[in-house]
C-alpha atoms as a PDB file:
ATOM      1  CA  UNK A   1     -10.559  25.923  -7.177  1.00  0.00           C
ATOM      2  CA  UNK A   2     -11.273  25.009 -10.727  1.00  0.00           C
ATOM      3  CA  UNK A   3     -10.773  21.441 -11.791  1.00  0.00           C
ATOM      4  CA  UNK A   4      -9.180  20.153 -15.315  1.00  0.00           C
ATOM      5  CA  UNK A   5     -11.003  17.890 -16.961  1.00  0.00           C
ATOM      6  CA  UNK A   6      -9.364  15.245 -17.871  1.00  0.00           C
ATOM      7  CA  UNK A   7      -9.921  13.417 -21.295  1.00  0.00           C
ATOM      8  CA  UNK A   8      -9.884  10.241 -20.594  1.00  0.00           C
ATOM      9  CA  UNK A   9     -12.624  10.120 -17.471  1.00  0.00           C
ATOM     10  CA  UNK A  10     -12.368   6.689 -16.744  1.00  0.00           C
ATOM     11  CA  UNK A  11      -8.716   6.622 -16.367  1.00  0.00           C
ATOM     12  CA  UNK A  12      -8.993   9.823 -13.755  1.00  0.00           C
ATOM     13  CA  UNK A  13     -11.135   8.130 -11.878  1.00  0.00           C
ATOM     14  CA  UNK A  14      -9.002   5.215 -11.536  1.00  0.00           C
ATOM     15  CA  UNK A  15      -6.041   6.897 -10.543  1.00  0.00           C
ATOM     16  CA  UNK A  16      -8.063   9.176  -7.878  1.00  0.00           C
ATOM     17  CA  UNK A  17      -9.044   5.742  -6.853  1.00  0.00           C
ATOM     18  CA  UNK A  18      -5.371   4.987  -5.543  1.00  0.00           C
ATOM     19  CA  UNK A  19      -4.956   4.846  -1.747  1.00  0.00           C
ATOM     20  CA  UNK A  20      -2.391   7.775  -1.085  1.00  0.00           C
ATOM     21  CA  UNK A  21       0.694   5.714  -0.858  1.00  0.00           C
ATOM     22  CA  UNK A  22       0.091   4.611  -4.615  1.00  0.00           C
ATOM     23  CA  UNK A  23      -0.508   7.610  -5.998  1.00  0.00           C
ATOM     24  CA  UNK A  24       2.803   9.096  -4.525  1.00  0.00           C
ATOM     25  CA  UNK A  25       4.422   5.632  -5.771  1.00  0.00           C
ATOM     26  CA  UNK A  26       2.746   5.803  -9.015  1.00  0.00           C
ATOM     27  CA  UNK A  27       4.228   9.444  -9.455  1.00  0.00           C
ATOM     28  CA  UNK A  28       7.705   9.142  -8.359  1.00  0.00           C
ATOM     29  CA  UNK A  29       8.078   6.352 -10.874  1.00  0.00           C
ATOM     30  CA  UNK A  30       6.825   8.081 -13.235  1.00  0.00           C
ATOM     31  CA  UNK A  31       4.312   5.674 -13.948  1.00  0.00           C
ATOM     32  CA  UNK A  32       1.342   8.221 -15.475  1.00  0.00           C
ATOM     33  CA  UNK A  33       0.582  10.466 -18.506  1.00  0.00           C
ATOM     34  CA  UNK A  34       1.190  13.809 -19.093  1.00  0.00           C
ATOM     35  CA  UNK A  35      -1.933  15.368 -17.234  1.00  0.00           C
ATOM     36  CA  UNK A  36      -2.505  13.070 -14.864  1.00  0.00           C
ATOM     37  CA  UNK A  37      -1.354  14.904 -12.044  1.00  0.00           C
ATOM     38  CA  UNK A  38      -4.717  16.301 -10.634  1.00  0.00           C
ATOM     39  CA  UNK A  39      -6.017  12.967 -10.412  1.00  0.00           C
ATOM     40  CA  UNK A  40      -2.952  12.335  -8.194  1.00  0.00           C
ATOM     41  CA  UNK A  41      -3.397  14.565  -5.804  1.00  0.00           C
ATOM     42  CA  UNK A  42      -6.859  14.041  -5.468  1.00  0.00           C
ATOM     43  CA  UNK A  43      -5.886  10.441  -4.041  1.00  0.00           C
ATOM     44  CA  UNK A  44      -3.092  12.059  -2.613  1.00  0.00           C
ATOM     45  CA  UNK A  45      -5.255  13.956  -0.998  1.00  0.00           C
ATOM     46  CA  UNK A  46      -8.037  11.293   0.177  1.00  0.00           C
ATOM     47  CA  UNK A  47      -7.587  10.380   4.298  1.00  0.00           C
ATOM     48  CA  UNK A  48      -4.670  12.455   4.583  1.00  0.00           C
ATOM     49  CA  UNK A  49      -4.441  15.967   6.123  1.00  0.00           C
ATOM     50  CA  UNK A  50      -2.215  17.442   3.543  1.00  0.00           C
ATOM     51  CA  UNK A  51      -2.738  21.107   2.969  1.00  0.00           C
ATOM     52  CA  UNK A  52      -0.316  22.169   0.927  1.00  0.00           C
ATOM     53  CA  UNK A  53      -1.438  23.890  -2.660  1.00  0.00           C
ATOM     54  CA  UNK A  54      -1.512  21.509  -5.490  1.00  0.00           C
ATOM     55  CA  UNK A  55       1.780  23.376  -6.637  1.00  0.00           C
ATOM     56  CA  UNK A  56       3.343  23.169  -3.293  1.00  0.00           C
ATOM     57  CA  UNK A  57       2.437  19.604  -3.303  1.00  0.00           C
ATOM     58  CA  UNK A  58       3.931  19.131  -7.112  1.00  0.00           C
ATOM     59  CA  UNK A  59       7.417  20.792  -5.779  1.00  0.00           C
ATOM     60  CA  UNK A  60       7.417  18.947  -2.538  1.00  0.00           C
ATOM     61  CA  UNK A  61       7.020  15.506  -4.417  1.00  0.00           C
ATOM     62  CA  UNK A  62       9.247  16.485  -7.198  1.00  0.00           C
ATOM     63  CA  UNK A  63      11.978  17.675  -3.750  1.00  0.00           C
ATOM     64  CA  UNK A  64      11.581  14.121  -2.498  1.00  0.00           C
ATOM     65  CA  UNK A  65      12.010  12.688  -5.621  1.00  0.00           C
ATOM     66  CA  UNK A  66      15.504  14.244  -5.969  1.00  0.00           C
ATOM     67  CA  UNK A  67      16.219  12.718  -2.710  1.00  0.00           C
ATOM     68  CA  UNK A  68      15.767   9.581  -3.701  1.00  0.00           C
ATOM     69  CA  UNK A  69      12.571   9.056  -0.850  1.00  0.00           C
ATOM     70  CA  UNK A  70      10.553   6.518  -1.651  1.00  0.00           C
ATOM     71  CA  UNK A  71       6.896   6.624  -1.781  1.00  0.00           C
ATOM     72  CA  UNK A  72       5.988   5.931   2.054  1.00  0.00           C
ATOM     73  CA  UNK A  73       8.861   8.441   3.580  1.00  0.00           C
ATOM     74  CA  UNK A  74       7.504  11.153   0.271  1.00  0.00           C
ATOM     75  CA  UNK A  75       3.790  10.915   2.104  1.00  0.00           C
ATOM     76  CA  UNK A  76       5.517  11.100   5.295  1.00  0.00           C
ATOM     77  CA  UNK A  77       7.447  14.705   3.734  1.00  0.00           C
ATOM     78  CA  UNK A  78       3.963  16.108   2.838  1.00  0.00           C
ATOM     79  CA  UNK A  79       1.894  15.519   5.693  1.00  0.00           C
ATOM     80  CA  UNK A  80       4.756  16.835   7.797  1.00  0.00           C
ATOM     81  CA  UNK A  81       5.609  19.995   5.443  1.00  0.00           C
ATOM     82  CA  UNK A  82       1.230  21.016   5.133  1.00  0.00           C
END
């Protein structure tokens, strides 16, 4: 799977740095720029057994999000749904 590059490398690399948990918080505040996302679920991804497609992971956070989950029970929702 092909990779975006992101502009600003430093700042990918800081948010791929996020444990899970803060990534998923970080996202369902909203607190990130507009292509930030595949840093996101790279941390998402990191120690977690989530195998869900980066889109399936994108709808599943933005399902959660409608539900008013916060970030713990949202990681919860994707390791459960991959």
């Amino acid at each position: 799977m092909a990779r975006m590059q992101p502009q600003d490398k430093e700042r990918f690399k800081r948010l791929e740095a996020l444990t899970p948990v803060e990534a998923v918080k970080s996202w369902v505040k909203g607190d990130f720029g507009m292509g930030d996302e595949p840093a996101l679920i790279s941390a998402i991804r990191e120690g977690t057994r989530i195998s869900l497609s980066d889109d399936g992971l994108e709808d599943a956070i933005l399902d959660a999000m409608d539900e008013g989950l916060n970030a713990p029970s949202c990681l919860q929702l994707l390791a459960v749904g991959s």
